[in-house]
Protein backbone atom coordinates (compact mmCIF):
# COMPACT_ATOMS: atom_id res chain seq x y z
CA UNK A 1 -0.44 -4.02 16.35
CA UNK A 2 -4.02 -4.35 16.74
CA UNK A 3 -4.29 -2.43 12.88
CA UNK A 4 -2.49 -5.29 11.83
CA UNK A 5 -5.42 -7.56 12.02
CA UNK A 6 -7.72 -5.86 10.70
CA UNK A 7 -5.68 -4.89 7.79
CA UNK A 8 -8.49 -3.22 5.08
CA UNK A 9 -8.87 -2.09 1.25
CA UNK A 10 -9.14 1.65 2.97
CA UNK A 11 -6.23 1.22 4.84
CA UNK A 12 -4.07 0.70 1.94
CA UNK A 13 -5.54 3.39 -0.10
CA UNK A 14 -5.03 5.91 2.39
CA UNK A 15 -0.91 5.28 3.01
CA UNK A 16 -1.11 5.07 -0.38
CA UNK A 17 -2.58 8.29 -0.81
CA UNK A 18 -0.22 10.10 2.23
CA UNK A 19 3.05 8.42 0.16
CA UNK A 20 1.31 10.09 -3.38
CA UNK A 21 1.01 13.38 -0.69
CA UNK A 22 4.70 12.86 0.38
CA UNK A 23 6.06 12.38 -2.90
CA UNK A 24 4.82 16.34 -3.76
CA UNK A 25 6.66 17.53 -0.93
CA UNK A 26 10.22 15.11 -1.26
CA UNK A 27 11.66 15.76 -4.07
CA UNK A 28 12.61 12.13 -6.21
CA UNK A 29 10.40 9.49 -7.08
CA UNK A 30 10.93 7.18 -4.17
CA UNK A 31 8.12 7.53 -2.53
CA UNK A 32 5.91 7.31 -5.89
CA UNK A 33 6.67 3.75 -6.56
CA UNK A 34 5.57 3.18 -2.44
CA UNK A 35 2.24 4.65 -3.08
CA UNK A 36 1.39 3.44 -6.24
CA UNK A 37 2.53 -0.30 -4.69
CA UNK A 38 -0.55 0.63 -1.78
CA UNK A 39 -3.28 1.58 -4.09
CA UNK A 40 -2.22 -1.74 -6.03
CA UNK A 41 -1.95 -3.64 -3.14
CA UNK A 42 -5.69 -1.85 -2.06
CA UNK A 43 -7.27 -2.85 -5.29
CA UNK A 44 -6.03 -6.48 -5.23
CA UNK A 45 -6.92 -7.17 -1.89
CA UNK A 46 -10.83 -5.50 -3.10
CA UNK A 47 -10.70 -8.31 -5.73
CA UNK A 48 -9.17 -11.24 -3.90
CA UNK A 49 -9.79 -11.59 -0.13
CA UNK A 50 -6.81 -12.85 2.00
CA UNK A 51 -5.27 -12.05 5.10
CA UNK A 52 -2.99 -8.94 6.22
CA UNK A 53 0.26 -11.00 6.12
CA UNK A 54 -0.58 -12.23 2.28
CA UNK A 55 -0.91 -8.22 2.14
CA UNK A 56 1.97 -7.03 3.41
CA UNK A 57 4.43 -9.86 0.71
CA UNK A 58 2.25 -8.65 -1.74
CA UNK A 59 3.02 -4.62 -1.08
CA UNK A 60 6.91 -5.80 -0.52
CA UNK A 61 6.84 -7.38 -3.70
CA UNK A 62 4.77 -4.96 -5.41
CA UNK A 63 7.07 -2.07 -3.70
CA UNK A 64 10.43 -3.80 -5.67
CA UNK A 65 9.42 -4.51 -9.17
């Protein structure tokens, strides 16, 4: 949980980059709309600084719409 904390830009750009990785290899576009919601939620949290449970609403919301 430790990873939690210290919750970074890189961090999201890299699951978001594995889900992009994962959606070649699954077939559907589930896991598209997952990654894409990480490098959003990476780029955001470059721009605005907050803390990792502000990041993880804004990849749940981000990961609906």
């Amino acid at each position: 949980m430790n990873f939690l904390v210290q919750l970074g830009n890189w961090n999201w750009f890299i699951v978001g980059g594995l889900l992009l990785a994962l959606e070649v290899i699954v077939p559907g576009t589930f896991m598209l709309w997952l990654g894409l919601a990480a490098i959003a939620t990476g780029v955001i949290g470059w721009i605005v600084s907050m803390s990792w449970q502000v990041q993880i609403v804004i990849f749940a919301i981000l990961s609906v719409i």
